[in-house]
Protein backbone atom coordinates (compact mmCIF):
# COMPACT_ATOMS: atom_id res chain seq x y z
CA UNK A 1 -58.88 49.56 19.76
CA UNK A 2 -59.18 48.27 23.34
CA UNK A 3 -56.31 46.07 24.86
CA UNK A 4 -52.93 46.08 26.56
CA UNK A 5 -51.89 49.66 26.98
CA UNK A 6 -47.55 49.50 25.89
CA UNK A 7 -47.17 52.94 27.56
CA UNK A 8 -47.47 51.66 31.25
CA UNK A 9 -44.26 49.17 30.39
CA UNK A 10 -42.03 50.75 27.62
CA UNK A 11 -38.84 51.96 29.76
CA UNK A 12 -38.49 52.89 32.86
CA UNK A 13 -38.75 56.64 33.10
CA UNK A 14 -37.32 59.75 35.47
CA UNK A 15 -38.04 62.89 36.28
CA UNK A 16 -35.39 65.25 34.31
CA UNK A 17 -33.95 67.49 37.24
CA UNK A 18 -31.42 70.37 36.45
CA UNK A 19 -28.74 69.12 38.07
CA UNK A 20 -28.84 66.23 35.42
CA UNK A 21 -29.41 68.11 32.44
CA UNK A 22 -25.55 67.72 31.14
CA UNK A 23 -25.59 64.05 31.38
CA UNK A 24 -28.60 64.12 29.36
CA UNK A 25 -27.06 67.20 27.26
CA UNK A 26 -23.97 64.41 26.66
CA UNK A 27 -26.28 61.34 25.95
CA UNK A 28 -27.96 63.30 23.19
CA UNK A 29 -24.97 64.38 21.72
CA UNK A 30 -23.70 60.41 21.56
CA UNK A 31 -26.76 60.00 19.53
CA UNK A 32 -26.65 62.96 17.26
CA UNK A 33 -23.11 61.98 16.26
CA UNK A 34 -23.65 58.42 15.24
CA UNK A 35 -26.66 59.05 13.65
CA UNK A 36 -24.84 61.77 11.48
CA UNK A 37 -22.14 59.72 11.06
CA UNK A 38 -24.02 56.44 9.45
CA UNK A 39 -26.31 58.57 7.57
CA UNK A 40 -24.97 61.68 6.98
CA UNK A 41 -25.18 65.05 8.07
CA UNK A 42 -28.65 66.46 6.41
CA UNK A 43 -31.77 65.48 8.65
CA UNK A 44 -33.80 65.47 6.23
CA UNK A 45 -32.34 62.20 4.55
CA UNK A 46 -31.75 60.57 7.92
CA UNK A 47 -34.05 59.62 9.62
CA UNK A 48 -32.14 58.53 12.38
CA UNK A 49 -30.49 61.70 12.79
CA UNK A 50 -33.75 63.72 12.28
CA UNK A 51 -34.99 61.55 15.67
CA UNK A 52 -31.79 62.48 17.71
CA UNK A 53 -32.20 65.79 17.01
CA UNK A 54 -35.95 65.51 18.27
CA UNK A 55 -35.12 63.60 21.00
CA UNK A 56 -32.76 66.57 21.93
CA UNK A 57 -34.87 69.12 21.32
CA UNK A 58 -37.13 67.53 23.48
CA UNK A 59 -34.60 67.87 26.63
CA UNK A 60 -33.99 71.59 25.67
CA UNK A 61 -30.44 71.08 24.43
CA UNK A 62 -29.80 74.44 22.64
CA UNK A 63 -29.32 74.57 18.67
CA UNK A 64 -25.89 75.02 18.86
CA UNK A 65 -24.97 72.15 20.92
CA UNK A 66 -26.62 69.94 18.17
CA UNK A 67 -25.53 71.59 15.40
CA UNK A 68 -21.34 70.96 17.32
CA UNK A 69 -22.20 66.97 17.30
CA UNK A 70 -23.26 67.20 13.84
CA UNK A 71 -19.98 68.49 12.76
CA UNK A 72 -17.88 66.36 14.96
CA UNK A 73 -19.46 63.44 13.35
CA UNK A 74 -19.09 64.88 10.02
CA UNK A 75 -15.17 65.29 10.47
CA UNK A 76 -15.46 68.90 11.12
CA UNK A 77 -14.59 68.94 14.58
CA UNK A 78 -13.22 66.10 15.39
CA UNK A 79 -13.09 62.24 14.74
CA UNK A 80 -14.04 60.51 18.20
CA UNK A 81 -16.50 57.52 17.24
CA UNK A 82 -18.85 56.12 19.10
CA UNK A 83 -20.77 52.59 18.32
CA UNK A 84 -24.43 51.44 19.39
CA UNK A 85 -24.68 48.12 21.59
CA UNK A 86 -27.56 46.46 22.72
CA UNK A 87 -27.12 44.84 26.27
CA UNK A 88 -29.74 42.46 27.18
CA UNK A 89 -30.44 40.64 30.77
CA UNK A 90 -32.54 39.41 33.35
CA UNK A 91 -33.21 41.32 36.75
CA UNK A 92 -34.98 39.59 39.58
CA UNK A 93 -38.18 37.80 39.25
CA UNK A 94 -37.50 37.15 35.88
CA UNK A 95 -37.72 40.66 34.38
CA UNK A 96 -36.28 40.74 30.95
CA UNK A 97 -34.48 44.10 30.46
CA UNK A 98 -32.63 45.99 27.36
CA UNK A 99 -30.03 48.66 26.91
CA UNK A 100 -29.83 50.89 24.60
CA UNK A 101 -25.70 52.13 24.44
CA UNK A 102 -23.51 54.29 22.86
CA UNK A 103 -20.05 53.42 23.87
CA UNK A 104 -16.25 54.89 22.31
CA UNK A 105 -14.79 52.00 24.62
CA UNK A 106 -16.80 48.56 24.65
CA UNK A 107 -14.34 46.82 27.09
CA UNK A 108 -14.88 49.25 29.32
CA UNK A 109 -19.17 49.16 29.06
CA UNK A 110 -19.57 45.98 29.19
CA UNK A 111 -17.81 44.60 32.26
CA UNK A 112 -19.76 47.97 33.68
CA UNK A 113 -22.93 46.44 32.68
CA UNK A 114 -22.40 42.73 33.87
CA UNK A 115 -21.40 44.82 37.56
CA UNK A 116 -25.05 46.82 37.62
CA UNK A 117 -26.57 43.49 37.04
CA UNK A 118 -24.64 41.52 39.14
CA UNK A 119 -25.02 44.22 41.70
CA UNK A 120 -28.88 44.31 41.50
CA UNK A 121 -29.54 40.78 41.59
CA UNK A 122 -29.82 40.11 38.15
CA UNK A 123 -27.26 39.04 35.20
CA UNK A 124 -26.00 40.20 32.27
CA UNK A 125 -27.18 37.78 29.24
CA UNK A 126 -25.81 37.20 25.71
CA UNK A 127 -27.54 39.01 22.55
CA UNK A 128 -30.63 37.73 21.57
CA UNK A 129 -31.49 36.47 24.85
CA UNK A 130 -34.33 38.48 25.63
CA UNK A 131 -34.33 40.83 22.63
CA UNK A 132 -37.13 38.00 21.32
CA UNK A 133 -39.36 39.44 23.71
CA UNK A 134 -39.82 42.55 22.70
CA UNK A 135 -40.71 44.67 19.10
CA UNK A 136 -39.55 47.66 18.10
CA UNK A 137 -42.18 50.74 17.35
CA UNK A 138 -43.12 53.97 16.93
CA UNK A 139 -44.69 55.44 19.66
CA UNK A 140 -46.87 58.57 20.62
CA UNK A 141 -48.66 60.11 22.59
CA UNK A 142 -51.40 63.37 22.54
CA UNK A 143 -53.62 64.80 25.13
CA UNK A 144 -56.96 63.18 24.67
CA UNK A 145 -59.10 66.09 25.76
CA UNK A 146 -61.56 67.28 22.82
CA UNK A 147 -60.42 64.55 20.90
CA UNK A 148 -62.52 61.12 19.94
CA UNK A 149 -60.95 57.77 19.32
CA UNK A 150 -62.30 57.78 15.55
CA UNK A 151 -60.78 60.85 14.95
CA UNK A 152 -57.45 60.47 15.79
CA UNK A 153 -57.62 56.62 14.71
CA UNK A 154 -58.32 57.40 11.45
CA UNK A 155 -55.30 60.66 11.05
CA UNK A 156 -52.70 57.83 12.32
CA UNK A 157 -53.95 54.89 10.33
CA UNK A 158 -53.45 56.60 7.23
CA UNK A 159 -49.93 57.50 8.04
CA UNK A 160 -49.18 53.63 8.92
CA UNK A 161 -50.21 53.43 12.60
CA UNK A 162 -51.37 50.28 14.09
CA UNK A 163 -52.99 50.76 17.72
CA UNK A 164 -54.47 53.70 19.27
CA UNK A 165 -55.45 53.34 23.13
CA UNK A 166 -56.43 55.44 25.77
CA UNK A 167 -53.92 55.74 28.74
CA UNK A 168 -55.11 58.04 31.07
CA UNK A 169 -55.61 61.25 30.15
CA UNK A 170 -53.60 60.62 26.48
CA UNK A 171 -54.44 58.81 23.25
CA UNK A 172 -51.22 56.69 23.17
CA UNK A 173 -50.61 55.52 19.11
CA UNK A 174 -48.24 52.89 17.95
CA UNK A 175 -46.32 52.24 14.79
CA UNK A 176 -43.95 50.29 12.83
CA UNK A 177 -40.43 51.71 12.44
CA UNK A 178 -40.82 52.38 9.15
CA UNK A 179 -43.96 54.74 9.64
CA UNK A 180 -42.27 56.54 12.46
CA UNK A 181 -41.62 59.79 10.47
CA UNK A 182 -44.85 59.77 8.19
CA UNK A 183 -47.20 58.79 11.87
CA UNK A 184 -45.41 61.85 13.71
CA UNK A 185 -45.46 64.21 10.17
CA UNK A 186 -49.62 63.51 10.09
CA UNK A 187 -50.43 64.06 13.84
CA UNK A 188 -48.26 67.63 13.76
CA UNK A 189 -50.17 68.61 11.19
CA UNK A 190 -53.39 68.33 12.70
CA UNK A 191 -51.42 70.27 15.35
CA UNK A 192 -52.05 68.35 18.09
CA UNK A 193 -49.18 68.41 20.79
CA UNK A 194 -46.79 65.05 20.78
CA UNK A 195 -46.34 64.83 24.40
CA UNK A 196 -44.43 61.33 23.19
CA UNK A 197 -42.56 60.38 20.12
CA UNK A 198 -39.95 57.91 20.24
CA UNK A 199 -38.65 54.49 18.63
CA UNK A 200 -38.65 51.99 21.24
CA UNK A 201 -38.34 48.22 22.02
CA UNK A 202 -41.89 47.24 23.48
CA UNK A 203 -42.07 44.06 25.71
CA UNK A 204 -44.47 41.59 24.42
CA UNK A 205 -45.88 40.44 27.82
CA UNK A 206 -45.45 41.67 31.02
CA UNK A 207 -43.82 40.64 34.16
CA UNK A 208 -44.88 41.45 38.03
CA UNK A 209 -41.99 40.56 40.37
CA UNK A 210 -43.06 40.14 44.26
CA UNK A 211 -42.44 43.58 46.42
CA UNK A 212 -38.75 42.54 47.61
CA UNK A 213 -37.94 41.89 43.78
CA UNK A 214 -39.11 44.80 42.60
CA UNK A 215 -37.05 46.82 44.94
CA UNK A 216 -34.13 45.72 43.70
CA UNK A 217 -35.73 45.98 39.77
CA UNK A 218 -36.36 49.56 40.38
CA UNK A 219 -33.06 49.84 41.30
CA UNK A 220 -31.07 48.40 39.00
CA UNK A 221 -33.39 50.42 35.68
CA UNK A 222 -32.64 53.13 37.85
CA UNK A 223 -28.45 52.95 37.87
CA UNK A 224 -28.43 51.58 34.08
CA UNK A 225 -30.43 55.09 33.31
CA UNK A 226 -27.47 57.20 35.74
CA UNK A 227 -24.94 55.18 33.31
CA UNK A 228 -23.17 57.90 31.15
CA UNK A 229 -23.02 55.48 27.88
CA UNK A 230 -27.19 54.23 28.19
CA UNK A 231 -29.18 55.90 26.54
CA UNK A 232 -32.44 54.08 27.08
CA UNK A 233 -33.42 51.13 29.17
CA UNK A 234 -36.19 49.27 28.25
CA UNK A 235 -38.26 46.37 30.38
CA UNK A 236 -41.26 44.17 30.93
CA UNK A 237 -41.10 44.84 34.62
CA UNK A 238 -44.98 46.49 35.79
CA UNK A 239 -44.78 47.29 39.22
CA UNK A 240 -46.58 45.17 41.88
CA UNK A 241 -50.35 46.34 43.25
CA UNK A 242 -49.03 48.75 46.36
CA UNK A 243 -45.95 49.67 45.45
């Protein structure tokens, strides 16, 4: 299924360092503990929980650590809550950016937010002003070696997948939300390796700002990542040829 490849502009990644692994550690836990807390504490009747707990797993936090934000959001240990906002604004060049939050204190986030952007060159918008722009979806991602496009087309589209691609050296699938769990369930089973699995906002088209914009882009999906409450930023920005 040949066309736009999503992986080259779904969020604006980093390289996870040890010196960074608590923040990460304390971004996972956020997510663990609302997840329990609007669905309960079994993973295996929440899907939003059983995806924070992957997503965890995924950044090495140890067993413990997850099962301690489970019971904190279950009452067990505690009763500290924590709500999801969506932030949603412009950088320069016309870059259409969204973040993905988990805040205990939203009068203290959001003047944060409106700062980064202000700082960067961009501005803070109100919701729904570029959310329009993007979809949400399942994504994924296995090595492609040994593997044909027919073959791993036809394991995902039977589990609800709609797009398969090659990017680089992976076969990058998509799906609705809805098939996240039954796309991820059928491509384990055929154990190949998820090098990617994730629900995330996907930018309809993309946007190339000039080299000076893009500096200050990079920059400003850099600090929103470094912010303690974020937990994922997602663009449209592509970099420019060169840089």
């Amino acid at each position: 299924m040949a066309g736009h490849s999503h992986f080259k502009s779904i969020k604006h990644h980093k390289a996870a360092i040890d010196a960074k692994r608590s923040k990460h550690f304390s971004k996972f836990s956020k997510a663990i503990m609302v997840a329990a807390k609007a669905g309960g504490g079994d993973p295996a009747k929440n899907l939003s929980l059983l995806y924070a707990i992957d997503r965890a797993k995924a950044g090495n936090m140890p067993n413990d650590s997850i099962d301690r934000a489970i019971k904190k959001a279950t009452g067990e240990l505690g009763d500290k809550q924590f709500h999801e906002v969506i932030y949603e604004g412009y950088g320069l060049g016309g870059v259409a950016i969204m973040v993905d939050a988990l805040t205990d204190n939203r009068s203290r986030t959001a003047p944060e937010m409106r700062k980064l952007f202000s700082v960067y060159g961009g501005n803070l918008g109100n919701p729904g002003s570029v959310q329009f722009m993007f979809d949400q979806k399942g994504l994924f991602s296995i090595p492609a070696e040994g593997l044909s496009e027919d073959e791993v087309f036809e394991v995902a589209a039977e589990a609800g997948a709609d797009d398969v691609q090659r990017a680089d050296d992976q076969w990058a699938i998509t799906s609705p939300p809805t098939a996240f769990a039954p796309v991820k369930q059928a491509l384990a089973a055929k154990g190949w390796s998820l090098t990617t699995a994730e629900l995330a906002w996907v930018a309809q088209n993309d946007v190339t700002p000039d080299a000076e914009a893009a500096k200050k882009v990079e920059a400003l999906l850099s600090a929103l990542e470094d912010h303690d409450d974020v937990q994922n930023v997602y663009s449209n920005y592509v970099a420019p040829e060169g840089a």
